[in-house]
N, C-alpha and C. Protein backbone atom coordinates (compact mmCIF):
# COMPACT_ATOMS: atom_id res chain seq x y z
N UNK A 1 72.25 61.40 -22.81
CA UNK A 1 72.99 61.27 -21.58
C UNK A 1 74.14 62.28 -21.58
N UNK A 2 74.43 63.34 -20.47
CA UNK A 2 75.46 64.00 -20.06
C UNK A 2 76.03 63.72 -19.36
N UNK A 3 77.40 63.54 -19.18
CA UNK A 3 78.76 63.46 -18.26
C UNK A 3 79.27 65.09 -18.25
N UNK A 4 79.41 65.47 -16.87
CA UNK A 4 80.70 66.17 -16.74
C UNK A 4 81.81 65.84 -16.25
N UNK A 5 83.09 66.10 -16.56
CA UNK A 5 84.28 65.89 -16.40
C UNK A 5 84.88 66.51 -15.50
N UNK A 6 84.92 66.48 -14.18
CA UNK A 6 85.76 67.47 -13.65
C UNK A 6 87.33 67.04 -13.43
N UNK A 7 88.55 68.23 -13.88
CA UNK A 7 89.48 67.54 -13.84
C UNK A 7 90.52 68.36 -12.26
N UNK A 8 91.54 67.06 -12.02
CA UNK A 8 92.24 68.15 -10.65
C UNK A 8 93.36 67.70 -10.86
N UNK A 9 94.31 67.17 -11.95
CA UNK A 9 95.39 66.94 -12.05
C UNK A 9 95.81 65.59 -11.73
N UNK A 10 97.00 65.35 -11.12
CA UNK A 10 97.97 63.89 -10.93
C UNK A 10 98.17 63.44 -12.00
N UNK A 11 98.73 62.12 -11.40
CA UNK A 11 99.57 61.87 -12.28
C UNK A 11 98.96 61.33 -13.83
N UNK A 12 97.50 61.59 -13.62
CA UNK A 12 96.60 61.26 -15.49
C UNK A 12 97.36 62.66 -16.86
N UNK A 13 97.70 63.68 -15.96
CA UNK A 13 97.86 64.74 -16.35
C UNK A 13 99.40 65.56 -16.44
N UNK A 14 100.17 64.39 -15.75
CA UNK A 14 101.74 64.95 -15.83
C UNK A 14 102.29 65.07 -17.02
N UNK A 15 103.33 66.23 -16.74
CA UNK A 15 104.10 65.62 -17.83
C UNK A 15 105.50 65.76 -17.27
N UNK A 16 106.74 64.92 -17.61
CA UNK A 16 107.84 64.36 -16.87
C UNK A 16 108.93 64.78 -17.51
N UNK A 17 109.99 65.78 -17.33
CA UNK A 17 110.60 66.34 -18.11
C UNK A 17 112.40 65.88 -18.03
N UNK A 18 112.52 64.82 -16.58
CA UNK A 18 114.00 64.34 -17.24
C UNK A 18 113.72 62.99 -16.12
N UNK A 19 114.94 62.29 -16.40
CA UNK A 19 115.73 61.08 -15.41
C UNK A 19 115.26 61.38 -13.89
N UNK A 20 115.64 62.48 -13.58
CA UNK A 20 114.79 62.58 -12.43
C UNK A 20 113.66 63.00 -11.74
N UNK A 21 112.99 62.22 -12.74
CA UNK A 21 111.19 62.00 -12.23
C UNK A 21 110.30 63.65 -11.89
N UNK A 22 111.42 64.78 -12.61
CA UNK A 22 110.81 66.24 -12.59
C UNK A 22 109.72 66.22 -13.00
N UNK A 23 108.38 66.72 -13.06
CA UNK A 23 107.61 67.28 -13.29
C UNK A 23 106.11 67.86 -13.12
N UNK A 24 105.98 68.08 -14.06
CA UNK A 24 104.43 69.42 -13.16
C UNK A 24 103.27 68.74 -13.78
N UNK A 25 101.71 69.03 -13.50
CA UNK A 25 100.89 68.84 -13.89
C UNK A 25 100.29 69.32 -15.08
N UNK A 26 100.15 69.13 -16.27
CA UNK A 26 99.84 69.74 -16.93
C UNK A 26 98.19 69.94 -17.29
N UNK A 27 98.19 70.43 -18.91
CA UNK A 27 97.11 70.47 -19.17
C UNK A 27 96.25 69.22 -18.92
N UNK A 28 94.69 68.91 -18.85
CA UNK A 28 94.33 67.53 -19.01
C UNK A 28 94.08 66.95 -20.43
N UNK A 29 94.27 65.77 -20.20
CA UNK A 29 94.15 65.09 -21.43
C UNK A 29 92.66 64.15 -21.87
N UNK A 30 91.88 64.58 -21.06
CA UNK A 30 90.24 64.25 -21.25
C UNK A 30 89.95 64.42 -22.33
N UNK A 31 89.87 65.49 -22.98
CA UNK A 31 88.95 65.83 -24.05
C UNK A 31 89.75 65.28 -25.28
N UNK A 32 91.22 64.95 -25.30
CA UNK A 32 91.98 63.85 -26.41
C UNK A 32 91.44 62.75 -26.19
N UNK A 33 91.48 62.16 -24.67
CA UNK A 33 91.12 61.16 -24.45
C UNK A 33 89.62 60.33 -25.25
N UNK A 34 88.55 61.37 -25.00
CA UNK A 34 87.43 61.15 -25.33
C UNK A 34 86.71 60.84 -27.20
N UNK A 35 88.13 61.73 -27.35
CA UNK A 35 87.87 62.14 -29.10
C UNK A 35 88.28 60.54 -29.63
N UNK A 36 89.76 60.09 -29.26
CA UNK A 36 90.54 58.72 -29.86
C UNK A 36 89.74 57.78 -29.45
N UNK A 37 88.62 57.75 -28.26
CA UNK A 37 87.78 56.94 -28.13
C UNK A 37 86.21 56.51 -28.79
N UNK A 38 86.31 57.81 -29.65
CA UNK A 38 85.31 57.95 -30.53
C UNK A 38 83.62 58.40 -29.28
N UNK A 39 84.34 58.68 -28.48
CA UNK A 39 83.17 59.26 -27.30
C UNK A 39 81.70 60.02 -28.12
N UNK A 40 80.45 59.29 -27.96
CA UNK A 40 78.87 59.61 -28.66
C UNK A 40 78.32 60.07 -27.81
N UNK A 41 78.88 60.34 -26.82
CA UNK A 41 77.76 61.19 -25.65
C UNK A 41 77.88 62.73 -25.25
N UNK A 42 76.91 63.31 -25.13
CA UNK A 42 77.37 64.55 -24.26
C UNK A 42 77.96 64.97 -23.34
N UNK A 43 78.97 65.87 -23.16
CA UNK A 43 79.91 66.04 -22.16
C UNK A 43 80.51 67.42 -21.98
N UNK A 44 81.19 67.80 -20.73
CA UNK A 44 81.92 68.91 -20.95
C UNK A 44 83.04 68.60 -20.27
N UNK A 45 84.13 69.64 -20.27
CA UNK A 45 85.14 69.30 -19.20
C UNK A 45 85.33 70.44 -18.48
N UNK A 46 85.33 70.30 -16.96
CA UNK A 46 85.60 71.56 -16.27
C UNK A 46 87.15 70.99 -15.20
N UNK A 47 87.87 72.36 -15.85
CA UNK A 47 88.99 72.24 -15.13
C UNK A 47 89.24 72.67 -13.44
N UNK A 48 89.05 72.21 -12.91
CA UNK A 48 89.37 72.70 -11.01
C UNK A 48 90.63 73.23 -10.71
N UNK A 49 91.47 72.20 -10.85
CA UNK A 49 92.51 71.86 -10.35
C UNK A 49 93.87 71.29 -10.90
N UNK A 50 94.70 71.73 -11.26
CA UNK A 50 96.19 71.38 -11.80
C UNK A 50 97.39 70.98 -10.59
N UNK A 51 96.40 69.75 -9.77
CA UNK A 51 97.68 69.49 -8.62
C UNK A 51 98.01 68.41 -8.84
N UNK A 52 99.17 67.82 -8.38
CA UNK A 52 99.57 66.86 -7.25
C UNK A 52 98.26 66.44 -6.16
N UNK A 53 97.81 65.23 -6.10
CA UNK A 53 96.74 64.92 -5.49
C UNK A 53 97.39 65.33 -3.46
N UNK A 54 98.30 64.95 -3.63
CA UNK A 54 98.98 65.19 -2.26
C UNK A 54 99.48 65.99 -2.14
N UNK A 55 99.08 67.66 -3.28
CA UNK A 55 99.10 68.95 -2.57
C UNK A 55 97.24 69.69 -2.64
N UNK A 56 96.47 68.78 -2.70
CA UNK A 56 95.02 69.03 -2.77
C UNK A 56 94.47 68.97 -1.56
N UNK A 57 93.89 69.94 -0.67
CA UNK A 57 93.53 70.19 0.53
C UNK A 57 92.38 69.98 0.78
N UNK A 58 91.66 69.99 1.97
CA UNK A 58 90.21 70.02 2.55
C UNK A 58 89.68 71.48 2.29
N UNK A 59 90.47 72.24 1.95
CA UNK A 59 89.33 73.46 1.12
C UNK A 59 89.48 73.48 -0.19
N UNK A 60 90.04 72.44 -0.95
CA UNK A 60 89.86 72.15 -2.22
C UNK A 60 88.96 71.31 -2.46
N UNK A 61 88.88 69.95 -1.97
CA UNK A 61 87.85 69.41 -1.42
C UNK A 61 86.39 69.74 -1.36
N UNK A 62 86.42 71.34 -0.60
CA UNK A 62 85.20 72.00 -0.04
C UNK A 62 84.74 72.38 -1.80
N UNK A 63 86.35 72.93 -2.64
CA UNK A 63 85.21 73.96 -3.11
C UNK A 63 84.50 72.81 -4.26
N UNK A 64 85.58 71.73 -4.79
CA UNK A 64 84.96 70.44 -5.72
C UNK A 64 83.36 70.31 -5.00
N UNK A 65 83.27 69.49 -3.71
CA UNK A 65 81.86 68.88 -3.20
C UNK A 65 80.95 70.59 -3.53
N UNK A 66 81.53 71.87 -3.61
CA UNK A 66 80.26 72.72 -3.10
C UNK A 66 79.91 73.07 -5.15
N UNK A 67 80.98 73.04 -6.21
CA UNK A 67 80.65 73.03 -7.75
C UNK A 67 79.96 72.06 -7.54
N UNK A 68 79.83 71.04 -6.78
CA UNK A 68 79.25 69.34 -7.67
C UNK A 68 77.44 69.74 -7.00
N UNK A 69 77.71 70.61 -5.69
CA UNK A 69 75.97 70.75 -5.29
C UNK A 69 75.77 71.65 -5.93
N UNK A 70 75.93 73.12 -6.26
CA UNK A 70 75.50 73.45 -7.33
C UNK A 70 75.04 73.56 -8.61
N UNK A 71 75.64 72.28 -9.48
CA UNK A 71 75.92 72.02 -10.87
C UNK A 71 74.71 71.40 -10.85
N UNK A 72 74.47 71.56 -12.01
CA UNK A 72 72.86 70.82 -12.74
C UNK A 72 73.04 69.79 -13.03
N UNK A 73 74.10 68.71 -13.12
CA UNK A 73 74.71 67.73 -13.93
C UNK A 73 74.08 66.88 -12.77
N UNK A 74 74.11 65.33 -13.13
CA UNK A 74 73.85 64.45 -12.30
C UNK A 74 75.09 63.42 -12.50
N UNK A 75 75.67 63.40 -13.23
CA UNK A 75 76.54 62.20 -13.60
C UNK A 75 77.87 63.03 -13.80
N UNK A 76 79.20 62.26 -13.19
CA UNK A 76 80.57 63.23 -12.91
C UNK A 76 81.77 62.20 -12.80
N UNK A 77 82.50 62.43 -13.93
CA UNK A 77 83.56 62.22 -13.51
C UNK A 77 84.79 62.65 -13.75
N UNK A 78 85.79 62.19 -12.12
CA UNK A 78 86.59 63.18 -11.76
C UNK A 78 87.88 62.40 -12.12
N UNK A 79 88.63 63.34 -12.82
CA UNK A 79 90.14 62.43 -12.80
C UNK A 79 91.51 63.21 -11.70
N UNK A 80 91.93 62.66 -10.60
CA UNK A 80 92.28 63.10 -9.44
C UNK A 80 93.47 62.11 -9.58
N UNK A 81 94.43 62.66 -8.59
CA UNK A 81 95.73 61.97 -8.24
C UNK A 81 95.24 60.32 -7.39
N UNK A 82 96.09 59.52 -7.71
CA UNK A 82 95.87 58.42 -7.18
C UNK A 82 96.33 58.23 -5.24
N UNK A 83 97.11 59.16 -4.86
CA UNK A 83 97.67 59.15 -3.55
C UNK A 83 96.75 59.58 -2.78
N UNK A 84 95.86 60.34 -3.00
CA UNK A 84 94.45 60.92 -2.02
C UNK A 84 93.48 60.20 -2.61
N UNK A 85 92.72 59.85 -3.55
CA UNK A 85 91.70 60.01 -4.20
C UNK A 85 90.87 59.50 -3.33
N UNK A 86 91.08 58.51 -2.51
CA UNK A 86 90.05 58.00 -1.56
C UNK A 86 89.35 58.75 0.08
N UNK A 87 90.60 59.93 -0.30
CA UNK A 87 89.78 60.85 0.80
C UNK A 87 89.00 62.32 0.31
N UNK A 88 89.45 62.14 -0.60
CA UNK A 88 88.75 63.04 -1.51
C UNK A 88 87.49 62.41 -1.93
N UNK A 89 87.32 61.46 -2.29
CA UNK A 89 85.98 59.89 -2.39
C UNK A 89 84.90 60.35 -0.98
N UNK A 90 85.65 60.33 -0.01
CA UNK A 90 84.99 60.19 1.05
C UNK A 90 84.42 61.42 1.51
N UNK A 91 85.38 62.60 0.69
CA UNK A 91 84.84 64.16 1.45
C UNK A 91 83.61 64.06 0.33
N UNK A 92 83.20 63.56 -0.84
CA UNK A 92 82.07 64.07 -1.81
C UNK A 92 81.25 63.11 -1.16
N UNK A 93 81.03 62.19 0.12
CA UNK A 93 79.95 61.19 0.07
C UNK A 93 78.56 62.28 0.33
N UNK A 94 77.49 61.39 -0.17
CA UNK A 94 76.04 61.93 0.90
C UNK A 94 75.50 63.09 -0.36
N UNK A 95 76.07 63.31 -1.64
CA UNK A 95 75.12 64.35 -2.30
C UNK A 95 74.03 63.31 -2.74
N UNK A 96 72.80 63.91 -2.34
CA UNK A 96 71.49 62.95 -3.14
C UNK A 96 71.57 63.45 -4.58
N UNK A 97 70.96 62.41 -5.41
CA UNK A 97 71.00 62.47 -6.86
C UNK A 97 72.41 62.57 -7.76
N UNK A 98 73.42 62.78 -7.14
CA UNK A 98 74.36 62.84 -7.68
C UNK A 98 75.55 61.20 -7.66
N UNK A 99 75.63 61.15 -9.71
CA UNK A 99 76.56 60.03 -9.76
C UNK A 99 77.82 60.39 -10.20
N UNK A 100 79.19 60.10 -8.76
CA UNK A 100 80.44 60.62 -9.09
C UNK A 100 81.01 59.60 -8.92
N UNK A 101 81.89 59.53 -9.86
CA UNK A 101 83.11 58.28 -10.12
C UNK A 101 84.21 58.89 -10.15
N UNK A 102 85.48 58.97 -9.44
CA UNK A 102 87.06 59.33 -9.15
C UNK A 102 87.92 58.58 -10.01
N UNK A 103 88.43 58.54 -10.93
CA UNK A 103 89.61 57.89 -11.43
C UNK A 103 90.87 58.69 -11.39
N UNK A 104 91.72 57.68 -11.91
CA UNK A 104 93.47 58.68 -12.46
C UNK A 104 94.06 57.47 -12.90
N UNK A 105 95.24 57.89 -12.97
CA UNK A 105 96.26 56.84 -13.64
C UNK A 105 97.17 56.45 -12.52
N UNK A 106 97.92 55.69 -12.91
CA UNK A 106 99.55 55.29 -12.01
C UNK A 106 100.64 55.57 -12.93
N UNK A 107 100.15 55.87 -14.36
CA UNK A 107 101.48 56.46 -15.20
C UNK A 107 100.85 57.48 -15.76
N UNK A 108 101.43 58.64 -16.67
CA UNK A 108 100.69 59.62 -17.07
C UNK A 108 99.78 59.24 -18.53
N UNK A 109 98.44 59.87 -18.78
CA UNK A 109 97.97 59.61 -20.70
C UNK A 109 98.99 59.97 -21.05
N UNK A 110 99.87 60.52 -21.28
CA UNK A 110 100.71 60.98 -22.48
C UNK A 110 101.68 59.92 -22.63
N UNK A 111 101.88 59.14 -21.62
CA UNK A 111 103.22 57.94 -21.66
C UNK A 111 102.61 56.61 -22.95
N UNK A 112 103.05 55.91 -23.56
CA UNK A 112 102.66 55.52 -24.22
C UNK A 112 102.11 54.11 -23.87
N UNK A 113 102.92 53.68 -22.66
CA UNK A 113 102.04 52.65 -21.77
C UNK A 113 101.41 53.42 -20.73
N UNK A 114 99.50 53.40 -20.81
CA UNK A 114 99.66 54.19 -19.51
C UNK A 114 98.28 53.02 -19.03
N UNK A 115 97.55 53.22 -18.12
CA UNK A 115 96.40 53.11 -17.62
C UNK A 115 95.21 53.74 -17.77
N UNK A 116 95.89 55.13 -18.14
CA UNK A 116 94.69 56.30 -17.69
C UNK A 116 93.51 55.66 -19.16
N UNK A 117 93.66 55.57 -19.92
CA UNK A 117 92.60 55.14 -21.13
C UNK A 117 91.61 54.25 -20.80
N UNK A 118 92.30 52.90 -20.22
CA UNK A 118 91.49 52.39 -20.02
C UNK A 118 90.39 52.56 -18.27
N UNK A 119 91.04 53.11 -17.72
CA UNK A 119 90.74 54.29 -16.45
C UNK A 119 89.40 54.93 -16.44
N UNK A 120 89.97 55.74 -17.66
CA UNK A 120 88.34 56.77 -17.92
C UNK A 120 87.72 55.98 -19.00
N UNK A 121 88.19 55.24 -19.55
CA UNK A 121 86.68 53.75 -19.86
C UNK A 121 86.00 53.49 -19.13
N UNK A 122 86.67 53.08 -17.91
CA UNK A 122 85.96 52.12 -17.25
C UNK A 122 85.06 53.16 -15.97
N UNK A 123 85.58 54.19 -16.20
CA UNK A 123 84.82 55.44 -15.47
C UNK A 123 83.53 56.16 -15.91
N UNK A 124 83.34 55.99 -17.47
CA UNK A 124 82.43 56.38 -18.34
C UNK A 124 81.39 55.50 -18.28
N UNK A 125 81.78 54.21 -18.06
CA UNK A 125 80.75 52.95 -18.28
C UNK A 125 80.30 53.29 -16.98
N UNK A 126 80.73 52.70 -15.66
CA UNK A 126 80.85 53.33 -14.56
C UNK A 126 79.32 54.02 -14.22
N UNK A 127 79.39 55.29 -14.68
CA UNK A 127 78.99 56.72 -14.22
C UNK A 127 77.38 56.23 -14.46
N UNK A 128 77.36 55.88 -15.99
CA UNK A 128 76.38 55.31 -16.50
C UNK A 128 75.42 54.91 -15.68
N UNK A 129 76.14 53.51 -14.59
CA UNK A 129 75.54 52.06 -14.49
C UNK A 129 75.09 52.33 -12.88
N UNK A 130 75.77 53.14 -12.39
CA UNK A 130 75.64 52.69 -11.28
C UNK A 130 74.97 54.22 -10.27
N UNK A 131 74.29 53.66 -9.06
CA UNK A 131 72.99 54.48 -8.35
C UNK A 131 73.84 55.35 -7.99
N UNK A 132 73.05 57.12 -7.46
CA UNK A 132 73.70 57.87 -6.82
C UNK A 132 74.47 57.64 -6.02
N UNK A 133 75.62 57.77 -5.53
CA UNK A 133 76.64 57.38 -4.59
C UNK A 133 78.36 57.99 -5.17
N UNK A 134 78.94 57.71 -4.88
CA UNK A 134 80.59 57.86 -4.94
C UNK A 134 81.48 56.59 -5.02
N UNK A 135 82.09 56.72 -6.25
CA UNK A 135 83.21 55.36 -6.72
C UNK A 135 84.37 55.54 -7.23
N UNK A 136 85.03 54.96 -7.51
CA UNK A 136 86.10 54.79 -7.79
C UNK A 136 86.43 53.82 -8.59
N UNK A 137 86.47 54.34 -9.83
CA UNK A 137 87.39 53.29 -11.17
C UNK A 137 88.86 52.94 -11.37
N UNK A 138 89.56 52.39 -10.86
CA UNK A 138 90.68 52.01 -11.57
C UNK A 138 90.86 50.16 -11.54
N UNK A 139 91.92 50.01 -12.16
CA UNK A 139 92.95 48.99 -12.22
C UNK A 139 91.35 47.79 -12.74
N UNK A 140 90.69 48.35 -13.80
CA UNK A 140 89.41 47.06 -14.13
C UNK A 140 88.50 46.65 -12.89
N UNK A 141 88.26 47.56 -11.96
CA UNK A 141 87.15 47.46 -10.74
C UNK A 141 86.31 48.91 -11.22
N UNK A 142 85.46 49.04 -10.34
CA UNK A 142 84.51 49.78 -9.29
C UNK A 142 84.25 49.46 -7.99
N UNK A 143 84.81 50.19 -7.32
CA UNK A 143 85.00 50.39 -5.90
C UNK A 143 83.97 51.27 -5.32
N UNK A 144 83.14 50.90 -3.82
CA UNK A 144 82.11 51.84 -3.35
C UNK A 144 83.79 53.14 -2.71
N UNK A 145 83.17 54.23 -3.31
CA UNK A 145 84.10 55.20 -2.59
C UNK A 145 84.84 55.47 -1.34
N UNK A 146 83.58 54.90 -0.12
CA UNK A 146 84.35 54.83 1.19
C UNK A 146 84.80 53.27 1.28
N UNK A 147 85.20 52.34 0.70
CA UNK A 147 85.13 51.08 1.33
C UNK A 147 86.59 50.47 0.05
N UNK A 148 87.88 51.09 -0.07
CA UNK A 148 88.87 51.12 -1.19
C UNK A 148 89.72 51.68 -0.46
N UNK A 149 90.97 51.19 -0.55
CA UNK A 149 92.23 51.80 -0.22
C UNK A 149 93.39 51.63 -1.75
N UNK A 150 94.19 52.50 -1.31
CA UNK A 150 95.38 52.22 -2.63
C UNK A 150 96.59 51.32 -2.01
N UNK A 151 96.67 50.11 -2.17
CA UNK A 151 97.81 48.97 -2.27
C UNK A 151 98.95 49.84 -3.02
N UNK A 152 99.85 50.52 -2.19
CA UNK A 152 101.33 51.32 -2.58
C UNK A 152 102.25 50.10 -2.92
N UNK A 153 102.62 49.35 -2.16
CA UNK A 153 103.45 47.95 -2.70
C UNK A 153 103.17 47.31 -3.84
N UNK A 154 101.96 46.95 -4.00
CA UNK A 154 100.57 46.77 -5.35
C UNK A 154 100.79 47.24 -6.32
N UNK A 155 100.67 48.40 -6.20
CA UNK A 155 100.63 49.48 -7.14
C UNK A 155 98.92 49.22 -7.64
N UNK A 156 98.05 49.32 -6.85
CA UNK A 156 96.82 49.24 -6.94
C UNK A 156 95.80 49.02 -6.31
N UNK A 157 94.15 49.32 -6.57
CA UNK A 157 93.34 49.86 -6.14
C UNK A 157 92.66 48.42 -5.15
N UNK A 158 92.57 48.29 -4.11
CA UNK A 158 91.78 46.95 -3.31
C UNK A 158 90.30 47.35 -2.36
N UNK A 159 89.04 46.40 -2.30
CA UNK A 159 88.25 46.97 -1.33
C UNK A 159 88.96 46.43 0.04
N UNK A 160 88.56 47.37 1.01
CA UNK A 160 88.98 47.32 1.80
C UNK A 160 88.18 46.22 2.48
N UNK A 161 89.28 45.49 3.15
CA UNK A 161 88.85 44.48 4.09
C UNK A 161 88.55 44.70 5.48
């Protein structure tokens, strides 16, 4: 079994440099991620994107959905900012054969409490299990991609009612 990884930054990937909540996106932390997890499968990681999910556009968008129809891979997952991810979810719907799962964090991997670990767990299992389509892993769900909003008061992922 192969996974690719595509990564586009947020907050899985920050890093935070004082009191006032400064900072940039950094490198990703996938391929640490995967190693401390003792990860047995095949994989790669392809980097896209080093944003802020809410500086990621509809021709960023374009060019993610047009790598994912090209790519030979069938199984994908993406670690993306949590403030878009669901319209970004919705711009990849409709590729046949292709299984993509969206995660990120609400704090960064590098923080020592974070989410993102158990995030791209539950994104890996995820990718695995479930039919061609578009989802969304966080907060211990799977979410159908178009049918999820992000609870900001929450601080988390709900299907939409």
């Amino acid at each position: 079994m192969f996974i690719r990884f595509v990564t586009t930054g947020g907050t899985i990937d920050k890093i935070y440099f004082d009191a006032m909540s400064q900072f940039e996106v950094g490198d990703s932390q996938i391929r640490h991620i995967l190693a401390e997890g003792l990860a047995s499968f095949d994989y790669d990681v392809v980097p896209m994107f080093q944003k802020d999910s809410l500086d990621i556009t509809d021709e960023d968008r374009a060019k993610l959905r047009d790598f994912i129809v090209n790519d030979d891979a069938s199984r994908y997952v993406i670690t993306h900012g949590t403030d878009t991810m669901t319209e970004t979810a919705v711009y990849l719907q409709g590729l046949p054969g292709k299984c993509i799962v969206l995660t990120g964090a609400l704090s960064p991997a590098r923080f020592r409490t974070t989410d993102a670990v158990f995030n791209i767990g539950m994104a890996v299992a995820a990718v695995q299990l479930v039919a061609p389509g578009v989802y969304i892993a966080m907060n211990g769900q799977v979410f159908a991609g178009d049918a999820v909003s992000k609870n900001r008061a929450e601080n988390r992922f709900e299907a939409k009612r």
